[in-house]
Structures are given as C-alpha cells and as structure tokens.
PDB file of N, CA and C in Angstrom:
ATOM      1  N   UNK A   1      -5.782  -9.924 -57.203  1.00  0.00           N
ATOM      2  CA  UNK A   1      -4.795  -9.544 -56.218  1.00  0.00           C
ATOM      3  C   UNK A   1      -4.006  -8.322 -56.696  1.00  0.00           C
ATOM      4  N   UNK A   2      -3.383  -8.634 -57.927  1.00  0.00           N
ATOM      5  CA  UNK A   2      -2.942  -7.262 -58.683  1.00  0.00           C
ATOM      6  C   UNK A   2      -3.479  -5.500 -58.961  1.00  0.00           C
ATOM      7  N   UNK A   3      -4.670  -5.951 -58.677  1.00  0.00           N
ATOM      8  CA  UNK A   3      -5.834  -4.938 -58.305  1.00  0.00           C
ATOM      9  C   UNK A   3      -5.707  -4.052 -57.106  1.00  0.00           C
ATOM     10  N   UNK A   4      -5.974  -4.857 -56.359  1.00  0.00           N
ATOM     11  CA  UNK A   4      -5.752  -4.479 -54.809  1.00  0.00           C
ATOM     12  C   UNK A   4      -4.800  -4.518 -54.190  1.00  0.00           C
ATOM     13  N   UNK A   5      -3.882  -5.012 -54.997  1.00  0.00           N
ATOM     14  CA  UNK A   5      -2.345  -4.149 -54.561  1.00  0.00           C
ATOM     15  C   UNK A   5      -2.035  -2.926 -55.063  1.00  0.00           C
ATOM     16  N   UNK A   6      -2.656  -2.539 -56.090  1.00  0.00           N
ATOM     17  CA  UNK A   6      -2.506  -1.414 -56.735  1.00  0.00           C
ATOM     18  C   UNK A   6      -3.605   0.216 -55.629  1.00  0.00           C
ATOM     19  N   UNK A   7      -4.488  -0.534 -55.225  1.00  0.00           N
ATOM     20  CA  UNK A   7      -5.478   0.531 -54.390  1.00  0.00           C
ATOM     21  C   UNK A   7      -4.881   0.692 -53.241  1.00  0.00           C
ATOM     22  N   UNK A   8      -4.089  -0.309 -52.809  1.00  0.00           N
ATOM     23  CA  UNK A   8      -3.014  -0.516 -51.557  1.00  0.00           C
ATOM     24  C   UNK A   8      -2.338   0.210 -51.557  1.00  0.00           C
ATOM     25  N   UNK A   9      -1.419   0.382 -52.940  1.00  0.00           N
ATOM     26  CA  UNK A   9      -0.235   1.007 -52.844  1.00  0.00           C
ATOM     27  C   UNK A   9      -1.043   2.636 -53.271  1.00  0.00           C
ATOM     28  N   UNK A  10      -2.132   3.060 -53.438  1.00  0.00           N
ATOM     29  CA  UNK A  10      -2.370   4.332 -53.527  1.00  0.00           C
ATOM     30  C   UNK A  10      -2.237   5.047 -51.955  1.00  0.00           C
ATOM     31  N   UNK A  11      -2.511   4.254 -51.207  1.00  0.00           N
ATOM     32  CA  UNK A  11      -2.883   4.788 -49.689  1.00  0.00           C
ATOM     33  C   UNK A  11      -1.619   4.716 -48.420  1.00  0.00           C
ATOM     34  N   UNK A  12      -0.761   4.103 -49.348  1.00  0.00           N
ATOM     35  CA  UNK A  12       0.039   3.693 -48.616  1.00  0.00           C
ATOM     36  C   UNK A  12       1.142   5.644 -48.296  1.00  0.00           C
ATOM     37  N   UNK A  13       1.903   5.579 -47.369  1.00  0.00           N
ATOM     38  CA  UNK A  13       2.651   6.961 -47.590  1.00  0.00           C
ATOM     39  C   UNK A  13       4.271   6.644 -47.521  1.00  0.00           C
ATOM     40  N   UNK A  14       4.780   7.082 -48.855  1.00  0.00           N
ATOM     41  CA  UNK A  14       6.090   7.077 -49.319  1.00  0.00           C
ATOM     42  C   UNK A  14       6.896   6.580 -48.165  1.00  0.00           C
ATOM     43  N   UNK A  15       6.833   7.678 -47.291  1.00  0.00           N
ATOM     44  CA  UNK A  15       7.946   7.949 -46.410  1.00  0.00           C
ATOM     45  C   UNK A  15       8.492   6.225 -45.194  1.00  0.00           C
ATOM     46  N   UNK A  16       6.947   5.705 -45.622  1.00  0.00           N
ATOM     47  CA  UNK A  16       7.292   4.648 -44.680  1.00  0.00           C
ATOM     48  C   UNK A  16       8.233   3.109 -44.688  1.00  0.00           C
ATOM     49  N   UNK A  17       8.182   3.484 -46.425  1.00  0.00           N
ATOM     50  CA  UNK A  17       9.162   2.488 -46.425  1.00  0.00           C
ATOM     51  C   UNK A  17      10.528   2.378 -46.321  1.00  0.00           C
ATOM     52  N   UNK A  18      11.146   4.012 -46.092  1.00  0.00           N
ATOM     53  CA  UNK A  18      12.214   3.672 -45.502  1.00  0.00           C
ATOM     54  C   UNK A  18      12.422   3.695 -43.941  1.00  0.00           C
ATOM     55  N   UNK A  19      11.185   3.516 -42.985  1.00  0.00           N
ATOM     56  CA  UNK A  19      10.688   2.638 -42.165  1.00  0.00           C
ATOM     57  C   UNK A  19      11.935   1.650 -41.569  1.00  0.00           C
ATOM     58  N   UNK A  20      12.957   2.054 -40.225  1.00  0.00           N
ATOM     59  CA  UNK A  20      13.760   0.780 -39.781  1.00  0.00           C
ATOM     60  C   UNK A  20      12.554  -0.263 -39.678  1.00  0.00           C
ATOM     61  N   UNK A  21      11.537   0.116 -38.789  1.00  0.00           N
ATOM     62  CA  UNK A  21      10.484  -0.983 -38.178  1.00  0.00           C
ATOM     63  C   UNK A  21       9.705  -1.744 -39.328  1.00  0.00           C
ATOM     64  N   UNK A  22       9.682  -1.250 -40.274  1.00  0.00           N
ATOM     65  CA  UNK A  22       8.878  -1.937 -41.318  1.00  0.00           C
ATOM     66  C   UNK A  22       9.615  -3.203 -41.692  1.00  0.00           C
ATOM     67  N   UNK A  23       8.832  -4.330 -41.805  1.00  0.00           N
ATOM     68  CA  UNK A  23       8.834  -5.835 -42.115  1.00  0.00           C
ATOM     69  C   UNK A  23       8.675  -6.366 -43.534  1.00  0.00           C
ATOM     70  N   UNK A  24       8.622  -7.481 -43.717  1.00  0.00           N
ATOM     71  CA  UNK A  24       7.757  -8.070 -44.980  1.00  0.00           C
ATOM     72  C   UNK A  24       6.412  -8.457 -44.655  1.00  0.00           C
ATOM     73  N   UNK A  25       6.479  -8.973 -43.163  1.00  0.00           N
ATOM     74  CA  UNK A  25       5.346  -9.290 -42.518  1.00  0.00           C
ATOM     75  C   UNK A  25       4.033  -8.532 -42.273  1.00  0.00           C
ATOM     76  N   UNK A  26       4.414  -6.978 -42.020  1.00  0.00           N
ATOM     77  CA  UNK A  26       3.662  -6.194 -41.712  1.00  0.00           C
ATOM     78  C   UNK A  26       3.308  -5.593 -43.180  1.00  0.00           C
ATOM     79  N   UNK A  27       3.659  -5.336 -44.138  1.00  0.00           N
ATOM     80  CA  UNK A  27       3.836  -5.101 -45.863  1.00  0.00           C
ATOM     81  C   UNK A  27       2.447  -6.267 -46.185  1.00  0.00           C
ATOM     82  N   UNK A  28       2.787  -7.230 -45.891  1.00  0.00           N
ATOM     83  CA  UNK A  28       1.748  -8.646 -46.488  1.00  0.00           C
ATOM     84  C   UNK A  28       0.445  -8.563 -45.709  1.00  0.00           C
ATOM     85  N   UNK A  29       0.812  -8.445 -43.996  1.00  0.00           N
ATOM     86  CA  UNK A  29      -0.697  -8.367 -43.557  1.00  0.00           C
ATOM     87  C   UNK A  29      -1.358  -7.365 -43.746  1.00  0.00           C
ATOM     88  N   UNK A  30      -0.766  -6.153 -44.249  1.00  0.00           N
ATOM     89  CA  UNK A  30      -1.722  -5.021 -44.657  1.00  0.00           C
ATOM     90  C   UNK A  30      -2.303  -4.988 -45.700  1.00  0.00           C
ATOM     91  N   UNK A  31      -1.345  -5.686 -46.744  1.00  0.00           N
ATOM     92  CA  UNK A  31      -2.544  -5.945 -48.157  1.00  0.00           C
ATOM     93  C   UNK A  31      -3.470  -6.918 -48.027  1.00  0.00           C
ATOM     94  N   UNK A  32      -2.720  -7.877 -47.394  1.00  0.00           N
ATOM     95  CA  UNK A  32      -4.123  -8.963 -47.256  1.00  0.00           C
ATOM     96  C   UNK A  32      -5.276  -8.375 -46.276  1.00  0.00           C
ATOM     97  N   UNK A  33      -5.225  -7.475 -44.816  1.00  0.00           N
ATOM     98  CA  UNK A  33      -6.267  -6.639 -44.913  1.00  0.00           C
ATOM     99  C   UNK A  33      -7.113  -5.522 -45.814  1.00  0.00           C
ATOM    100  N   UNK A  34      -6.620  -5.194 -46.759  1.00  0.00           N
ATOM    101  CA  UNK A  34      -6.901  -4.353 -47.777  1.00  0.00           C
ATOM    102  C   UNK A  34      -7.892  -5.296 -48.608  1.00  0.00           C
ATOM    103  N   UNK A  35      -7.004  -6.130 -49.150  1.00  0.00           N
ATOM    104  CA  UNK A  35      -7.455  -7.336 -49.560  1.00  0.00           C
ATOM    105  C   UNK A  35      -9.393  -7.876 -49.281  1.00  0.00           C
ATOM    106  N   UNK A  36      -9.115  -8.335 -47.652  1.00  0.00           N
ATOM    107  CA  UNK A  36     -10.292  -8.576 -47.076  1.00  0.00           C
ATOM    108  C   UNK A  36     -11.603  -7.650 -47.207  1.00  0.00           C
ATOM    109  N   UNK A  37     -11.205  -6.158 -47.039  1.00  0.00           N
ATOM    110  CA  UNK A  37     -11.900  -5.176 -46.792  1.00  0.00           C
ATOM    111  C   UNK A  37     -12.993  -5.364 -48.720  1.00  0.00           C
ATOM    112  N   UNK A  38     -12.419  -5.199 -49.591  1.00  0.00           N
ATOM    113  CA  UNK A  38     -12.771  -5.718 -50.733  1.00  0.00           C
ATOM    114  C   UNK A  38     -13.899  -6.700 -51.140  1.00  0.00           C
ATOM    115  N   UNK A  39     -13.298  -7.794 -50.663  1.00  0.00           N
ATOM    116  CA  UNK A  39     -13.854  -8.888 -50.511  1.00  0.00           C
ATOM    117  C   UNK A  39     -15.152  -9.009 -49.582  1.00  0.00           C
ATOM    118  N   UNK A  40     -15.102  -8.075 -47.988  1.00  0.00           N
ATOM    119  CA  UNK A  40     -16.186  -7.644 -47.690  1.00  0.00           C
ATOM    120  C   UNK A  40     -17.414  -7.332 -47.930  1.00  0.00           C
ATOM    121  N   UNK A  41     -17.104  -6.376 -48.719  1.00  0.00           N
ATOM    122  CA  UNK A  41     -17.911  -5.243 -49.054  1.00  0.00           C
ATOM    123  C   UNK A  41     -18.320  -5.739 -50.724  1.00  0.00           C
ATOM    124  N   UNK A  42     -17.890  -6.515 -51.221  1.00  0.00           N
ATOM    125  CA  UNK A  42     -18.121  -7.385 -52.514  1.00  0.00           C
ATOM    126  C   UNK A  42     -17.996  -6.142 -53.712  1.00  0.00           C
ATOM    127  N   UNK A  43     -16.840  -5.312 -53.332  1.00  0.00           N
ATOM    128  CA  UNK A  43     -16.928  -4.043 -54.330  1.00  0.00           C
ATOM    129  C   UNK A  43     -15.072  -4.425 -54.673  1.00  0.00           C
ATOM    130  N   UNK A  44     -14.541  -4.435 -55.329  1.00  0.00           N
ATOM    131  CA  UNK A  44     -13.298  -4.348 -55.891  1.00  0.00           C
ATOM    132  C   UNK A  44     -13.133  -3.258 -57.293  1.00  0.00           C
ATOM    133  N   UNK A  45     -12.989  -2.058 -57.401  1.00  0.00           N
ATOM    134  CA  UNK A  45     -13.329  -1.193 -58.418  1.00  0.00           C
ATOM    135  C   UNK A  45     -11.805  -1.602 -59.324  1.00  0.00           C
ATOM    136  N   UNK A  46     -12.126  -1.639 -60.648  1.00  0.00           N
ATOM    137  CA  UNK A  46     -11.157  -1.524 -61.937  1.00  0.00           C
ATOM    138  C   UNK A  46     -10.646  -1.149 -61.451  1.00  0.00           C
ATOM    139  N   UNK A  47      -8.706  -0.973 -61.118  1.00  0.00           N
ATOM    140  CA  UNK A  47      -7.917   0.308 -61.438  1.00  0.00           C
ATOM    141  C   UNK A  47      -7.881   1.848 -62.161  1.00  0.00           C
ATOM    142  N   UNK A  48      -8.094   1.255 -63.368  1.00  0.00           N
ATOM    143  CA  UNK A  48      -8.330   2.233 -64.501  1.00  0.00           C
ATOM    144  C   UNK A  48      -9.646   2.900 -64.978  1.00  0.00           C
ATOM    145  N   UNK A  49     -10.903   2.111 -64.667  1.00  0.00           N
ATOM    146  CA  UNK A  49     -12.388   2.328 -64.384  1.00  0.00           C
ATOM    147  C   UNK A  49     -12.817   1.662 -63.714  1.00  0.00           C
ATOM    148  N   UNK A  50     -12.915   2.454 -62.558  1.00  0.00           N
ATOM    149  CA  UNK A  50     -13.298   2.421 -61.338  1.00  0.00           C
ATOM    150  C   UNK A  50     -15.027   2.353 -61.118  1.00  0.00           C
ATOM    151  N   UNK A  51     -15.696   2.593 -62.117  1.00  0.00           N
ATOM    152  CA  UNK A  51     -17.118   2.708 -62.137  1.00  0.00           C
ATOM    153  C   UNK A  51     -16.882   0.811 -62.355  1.00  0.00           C
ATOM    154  N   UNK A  52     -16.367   0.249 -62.814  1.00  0.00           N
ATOM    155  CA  UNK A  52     -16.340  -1.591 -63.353  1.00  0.00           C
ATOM    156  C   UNK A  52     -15.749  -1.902 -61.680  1.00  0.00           C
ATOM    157  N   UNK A  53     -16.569  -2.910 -61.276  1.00  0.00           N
ATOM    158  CA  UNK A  53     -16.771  -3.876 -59.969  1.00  0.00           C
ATOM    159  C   UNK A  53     -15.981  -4.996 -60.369  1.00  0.00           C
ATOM    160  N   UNK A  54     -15.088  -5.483 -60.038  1.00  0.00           N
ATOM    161  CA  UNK A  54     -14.261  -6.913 -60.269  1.00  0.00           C
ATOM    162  C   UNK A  54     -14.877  -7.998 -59.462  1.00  0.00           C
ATOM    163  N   UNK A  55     -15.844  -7.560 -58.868  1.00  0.00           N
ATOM    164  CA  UNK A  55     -15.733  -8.512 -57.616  1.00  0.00           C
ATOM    165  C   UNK A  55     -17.579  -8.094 -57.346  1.00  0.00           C
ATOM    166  N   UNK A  56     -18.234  -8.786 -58.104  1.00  0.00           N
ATOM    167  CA  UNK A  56     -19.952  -9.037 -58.781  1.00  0.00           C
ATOM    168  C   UNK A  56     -20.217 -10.114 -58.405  1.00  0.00           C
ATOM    169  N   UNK A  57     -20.364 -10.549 -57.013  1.00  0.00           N
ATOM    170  CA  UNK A  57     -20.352 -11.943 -56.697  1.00  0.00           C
ATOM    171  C   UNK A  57     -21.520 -11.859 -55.290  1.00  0.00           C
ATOM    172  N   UNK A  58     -21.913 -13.605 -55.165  1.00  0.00           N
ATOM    173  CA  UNK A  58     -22.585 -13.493 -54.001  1.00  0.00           C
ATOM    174  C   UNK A  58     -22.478 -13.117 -52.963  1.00  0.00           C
ATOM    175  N   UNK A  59     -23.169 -13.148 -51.325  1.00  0.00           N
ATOM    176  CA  UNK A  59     -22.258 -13.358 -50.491  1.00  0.00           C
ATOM    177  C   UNK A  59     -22.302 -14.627 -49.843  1.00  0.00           C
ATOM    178  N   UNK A  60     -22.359 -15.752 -50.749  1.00  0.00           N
ATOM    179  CA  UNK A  60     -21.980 -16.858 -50.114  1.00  0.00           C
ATOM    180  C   UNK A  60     -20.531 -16.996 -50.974  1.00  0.00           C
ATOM    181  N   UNK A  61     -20.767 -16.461 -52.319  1.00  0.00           N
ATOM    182  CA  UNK A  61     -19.394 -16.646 -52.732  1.00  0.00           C
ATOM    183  C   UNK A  61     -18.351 -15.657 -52.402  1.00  0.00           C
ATOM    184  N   UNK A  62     -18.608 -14.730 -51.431  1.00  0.00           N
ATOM    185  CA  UNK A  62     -17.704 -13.494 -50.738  1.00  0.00           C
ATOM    186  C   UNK A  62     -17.539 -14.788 -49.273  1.00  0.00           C
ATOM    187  N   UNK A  63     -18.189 -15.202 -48.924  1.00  0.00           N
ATOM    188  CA  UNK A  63     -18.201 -16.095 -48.008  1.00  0.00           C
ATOM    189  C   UNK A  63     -16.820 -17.289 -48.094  1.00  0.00           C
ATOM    190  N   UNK A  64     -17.145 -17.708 -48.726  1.00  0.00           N
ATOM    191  CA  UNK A  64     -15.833 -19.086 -49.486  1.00  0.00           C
ATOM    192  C   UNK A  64     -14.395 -18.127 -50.103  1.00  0.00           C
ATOM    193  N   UNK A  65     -14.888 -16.393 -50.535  1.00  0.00           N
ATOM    194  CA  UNK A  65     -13.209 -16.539 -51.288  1.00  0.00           C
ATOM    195  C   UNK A  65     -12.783 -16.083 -50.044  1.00  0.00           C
ATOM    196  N   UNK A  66     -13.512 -15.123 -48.847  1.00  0.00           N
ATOM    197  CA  UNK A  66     -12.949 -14.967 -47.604  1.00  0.00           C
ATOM    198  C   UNK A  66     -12.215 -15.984 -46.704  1.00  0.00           C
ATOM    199  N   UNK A  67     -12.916 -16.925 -46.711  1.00  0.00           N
ATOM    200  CA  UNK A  67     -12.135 -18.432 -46.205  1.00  0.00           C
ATOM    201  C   UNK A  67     -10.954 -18.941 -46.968  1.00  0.00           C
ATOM    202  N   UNK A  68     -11.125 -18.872 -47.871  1.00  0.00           N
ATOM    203  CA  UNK A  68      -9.511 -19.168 -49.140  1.00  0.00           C
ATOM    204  C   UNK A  68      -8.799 -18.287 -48.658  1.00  0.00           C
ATOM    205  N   UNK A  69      -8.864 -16.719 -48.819  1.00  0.00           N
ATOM    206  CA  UNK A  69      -7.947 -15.819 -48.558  1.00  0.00           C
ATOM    207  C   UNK A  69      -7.566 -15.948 -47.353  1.00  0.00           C
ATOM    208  N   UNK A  70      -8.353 -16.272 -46.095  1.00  0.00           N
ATOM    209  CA  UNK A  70      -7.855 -16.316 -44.612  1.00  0.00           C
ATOM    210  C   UNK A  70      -6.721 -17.351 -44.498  1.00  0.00           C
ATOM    211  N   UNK A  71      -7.193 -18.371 -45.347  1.00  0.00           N
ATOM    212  CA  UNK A  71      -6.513 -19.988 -44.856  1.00  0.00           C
ATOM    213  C   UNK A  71      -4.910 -19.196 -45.362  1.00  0.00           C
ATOM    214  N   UNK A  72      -4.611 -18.912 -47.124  1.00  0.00           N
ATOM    215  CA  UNK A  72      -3.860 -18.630 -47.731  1.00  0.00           C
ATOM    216  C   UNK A  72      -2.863 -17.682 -46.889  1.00  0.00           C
ATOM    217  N   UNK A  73      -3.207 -16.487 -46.292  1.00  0.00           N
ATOM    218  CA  UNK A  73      -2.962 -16.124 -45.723  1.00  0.00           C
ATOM    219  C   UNK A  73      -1.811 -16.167 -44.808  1.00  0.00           C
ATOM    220  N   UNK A  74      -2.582 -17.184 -43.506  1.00  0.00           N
ATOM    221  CA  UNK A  74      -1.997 -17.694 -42.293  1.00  0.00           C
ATOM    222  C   UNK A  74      -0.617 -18.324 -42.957  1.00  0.00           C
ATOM    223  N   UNK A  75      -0.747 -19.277 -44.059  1.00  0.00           N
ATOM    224  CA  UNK A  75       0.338 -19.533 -44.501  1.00  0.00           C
ATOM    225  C   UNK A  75       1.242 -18.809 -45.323  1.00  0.00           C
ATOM    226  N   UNK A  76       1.104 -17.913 -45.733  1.00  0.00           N
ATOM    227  CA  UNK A  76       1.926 -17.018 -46.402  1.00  0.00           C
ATOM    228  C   UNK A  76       2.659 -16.482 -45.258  1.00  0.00           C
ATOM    229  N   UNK A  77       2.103 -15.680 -43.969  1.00  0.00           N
ATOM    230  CA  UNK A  77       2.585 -15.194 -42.916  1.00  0.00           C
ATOM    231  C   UNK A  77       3.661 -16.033 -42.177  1.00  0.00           C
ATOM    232  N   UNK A  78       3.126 -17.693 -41.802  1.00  0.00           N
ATOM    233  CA  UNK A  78       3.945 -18.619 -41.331  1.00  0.00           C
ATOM    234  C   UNK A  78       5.021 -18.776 -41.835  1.00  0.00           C
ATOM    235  N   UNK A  79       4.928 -18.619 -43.831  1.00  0.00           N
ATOM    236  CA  UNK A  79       6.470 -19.049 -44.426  1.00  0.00           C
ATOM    237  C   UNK A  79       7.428 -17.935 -43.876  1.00  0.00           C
ATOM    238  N   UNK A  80       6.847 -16.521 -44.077  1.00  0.00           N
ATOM    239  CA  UNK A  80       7.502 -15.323 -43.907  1.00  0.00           C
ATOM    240  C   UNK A  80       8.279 -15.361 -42.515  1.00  0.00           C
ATOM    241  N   UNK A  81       7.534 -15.780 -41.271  1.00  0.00           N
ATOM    242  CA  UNK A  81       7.720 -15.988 -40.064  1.00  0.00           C
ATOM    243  C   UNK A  81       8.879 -16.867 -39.960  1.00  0.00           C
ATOM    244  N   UNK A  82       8.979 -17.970 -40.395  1.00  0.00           N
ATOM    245  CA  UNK A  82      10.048 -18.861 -40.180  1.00  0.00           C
ATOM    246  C   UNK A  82      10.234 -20.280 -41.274  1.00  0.00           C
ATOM    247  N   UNK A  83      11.159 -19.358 -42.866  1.00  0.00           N
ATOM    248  CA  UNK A  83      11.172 -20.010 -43.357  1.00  0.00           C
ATOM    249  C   UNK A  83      11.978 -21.146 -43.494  1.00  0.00           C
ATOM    250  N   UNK A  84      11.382 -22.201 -43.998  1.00  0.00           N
ATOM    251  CA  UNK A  84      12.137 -23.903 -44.030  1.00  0.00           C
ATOM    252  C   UNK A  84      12.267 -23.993 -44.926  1.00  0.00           C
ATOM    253  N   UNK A  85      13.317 -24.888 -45.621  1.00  0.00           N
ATOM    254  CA  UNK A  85      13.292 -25.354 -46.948  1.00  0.00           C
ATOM    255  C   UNK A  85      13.889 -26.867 -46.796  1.00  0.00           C
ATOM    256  N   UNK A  86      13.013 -27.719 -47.605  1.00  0.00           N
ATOM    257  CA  UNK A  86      13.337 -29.621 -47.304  1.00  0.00           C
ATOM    258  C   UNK A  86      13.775 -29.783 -48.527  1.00  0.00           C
ATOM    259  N   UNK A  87      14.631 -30.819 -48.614  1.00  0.00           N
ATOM    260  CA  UNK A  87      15.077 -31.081 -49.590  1.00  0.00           C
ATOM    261  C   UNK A  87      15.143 -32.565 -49.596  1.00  0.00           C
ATOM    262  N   UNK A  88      14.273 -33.366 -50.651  1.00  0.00           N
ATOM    263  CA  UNK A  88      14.414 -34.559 -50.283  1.00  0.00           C
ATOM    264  C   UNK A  88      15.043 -35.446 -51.508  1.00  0.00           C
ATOM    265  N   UNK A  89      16.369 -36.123 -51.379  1.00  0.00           N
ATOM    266  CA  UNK A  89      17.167 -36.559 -52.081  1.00  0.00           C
ATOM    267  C   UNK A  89      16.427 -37.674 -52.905  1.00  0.00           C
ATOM    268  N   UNK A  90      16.605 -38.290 -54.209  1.00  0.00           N
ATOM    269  CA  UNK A  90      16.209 -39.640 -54.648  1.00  0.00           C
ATOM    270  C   UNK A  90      16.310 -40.970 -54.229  1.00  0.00           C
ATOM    271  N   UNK A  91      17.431 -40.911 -53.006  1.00  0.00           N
ATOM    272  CA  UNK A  91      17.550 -42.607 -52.798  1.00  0.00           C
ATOM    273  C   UNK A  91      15.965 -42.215 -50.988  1.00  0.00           C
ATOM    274  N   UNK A  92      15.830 -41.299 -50.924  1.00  0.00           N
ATOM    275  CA  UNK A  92      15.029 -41.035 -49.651  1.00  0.00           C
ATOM    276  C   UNK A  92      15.400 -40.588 -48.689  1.00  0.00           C
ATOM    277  N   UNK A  93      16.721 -40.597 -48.347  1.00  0.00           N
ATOM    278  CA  UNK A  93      17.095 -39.431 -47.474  1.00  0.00           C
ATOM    279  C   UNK A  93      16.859 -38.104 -47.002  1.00  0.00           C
ATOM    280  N   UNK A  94      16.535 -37.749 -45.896  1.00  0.00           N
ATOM    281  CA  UNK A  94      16.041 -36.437 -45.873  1.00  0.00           C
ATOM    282  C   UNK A  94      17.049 -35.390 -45.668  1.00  0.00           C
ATOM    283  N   UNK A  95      17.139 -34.087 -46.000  1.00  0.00           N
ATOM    284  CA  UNK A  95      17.578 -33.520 -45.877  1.00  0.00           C
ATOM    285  C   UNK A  95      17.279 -31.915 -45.412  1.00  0.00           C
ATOM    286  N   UNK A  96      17.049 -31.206 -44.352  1.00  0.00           N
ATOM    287  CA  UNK A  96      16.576 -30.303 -43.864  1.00  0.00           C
ATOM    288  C   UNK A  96      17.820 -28.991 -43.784  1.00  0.00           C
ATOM    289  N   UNK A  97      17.311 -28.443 -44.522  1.00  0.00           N
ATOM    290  CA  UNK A  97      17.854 -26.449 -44.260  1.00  0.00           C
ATOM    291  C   UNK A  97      17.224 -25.719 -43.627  1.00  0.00           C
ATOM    292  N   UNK A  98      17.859 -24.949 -42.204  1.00  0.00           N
ATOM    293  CA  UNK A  98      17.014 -24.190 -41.782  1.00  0.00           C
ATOM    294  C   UNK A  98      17.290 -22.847 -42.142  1.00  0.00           C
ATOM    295  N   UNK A  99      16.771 -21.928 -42.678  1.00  0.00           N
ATOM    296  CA  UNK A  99      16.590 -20.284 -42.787  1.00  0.00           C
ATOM    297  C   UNK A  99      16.234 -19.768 -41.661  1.00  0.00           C
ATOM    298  N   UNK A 100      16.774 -19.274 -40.153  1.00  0.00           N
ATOM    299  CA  UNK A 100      16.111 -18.563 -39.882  1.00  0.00           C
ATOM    300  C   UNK A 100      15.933 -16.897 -39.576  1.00  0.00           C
ATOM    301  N   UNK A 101      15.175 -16.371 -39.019  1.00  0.00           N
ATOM    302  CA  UNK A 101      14.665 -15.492 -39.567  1.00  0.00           C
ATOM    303  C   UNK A 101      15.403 -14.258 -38.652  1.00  0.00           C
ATOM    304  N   UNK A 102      16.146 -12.909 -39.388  1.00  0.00           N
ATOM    305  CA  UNK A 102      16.199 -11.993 -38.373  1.00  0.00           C
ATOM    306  C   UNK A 102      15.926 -10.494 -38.792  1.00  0.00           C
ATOM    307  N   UNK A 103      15.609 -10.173 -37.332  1.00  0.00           N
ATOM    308  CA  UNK A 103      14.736  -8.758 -37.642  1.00  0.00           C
ATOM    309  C   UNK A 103      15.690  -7.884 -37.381  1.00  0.00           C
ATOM    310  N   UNK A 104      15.590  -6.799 -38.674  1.00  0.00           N
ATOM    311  CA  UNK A 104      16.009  -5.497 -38.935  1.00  0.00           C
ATOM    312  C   UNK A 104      16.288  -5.135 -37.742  1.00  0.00           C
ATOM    313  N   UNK A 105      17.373  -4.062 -37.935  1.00  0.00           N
ATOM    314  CA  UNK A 105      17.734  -3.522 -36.506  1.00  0.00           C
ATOM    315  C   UNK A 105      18.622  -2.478 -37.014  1.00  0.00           C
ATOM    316  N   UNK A 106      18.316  -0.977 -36.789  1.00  0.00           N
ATOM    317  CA  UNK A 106      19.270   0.093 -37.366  1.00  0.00           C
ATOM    318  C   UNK A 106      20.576   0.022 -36.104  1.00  0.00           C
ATOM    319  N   UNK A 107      21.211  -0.090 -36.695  1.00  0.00           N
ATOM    320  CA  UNK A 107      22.824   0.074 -36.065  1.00  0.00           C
ATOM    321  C   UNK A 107      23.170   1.521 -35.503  1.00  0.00           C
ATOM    322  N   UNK A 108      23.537   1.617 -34.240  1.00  0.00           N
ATOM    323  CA  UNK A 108      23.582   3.126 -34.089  1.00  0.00           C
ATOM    324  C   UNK A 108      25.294   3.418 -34.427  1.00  0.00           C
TER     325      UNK A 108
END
C-alpha cells in the first residue's frame, strides 16, 4: 500500500490540495483506484527500482487480492462517510456516540 501511495502521490498536482472541494473521501477513492489499477495489471514497480515488480503473482491471486481490496475498501469509505463510535461499558450497557459528518464549505 505504501508503494502505491507513493506512485499516487507522484501524479497527483500540488495545487489541488488546497482544493475547497477536496474531501478525505475523494483522497481515499483515488488511491484505492490507483491501487486497483496495479493490482490489475499485476505490475506494482519498486519505488526506488522500478525495473523490481512487487506484485509477481497469479491472476487468480490478482483475482482474490482484488476482492480483499474491493470489500476493504467499501468499508473504509462507509467509516469516512458516517463515522460511529460504540462504546460498550462492562456491566453491558450500551452506549452509542454519534460523529456526524460535515462537508467543507469556504465561507464567503
């Protein structure tokens, strides 16, 4: 993952992260498409030597880490989307915090 955040952040352009519209959401689904594209193509090049393949695998096993990464994913996006946090006491009581979520908005 550290990899391909790093090829991510080569392509990415400066200027956008000071971006009002830019998210965490939109930040995450673009690496995890970056991500995918990788995983695709069963090529992940070294950072540093780039001729070295990280990612020398089948494609049944490009098959299964694509399904891990998709599932992983959806939920990473969901926490981002609307995070919860439970808290469940020792005698069993439940206890629920809600976080929710609000979007950036430049102030005129």
């Amino acid at each position: 993952m550290k990899t391909a955040f790093y090829w991510w952040m080569e392509e990415q352009d400066p200027s956008q992260w000071e971006a009002a519209h830019l998210t965490s959401e939109n930040i995450l689904d673009s690496l995890i498409q970056k991500l995918m594209i990788f995983i695709k193509t069963g090529n992940l090049p070294h950072y540093f030597i780039p001729a070295v393949n990280l990612l020398p695998i089948s494609a049944f096993q490009r098959f299964r880490l694509l399904t891990n990464v998709t599932l992983a994913s959806k939920t990473w996006l969901r926490k981002i989307r609307k995070p919860t946090v439970t808290i469940n006491s020792a005698q069993g009581a439940n206890f629920s915090i809600e976080y929710k979520r609000q979007d950036l908005q430049t102030k005129a």
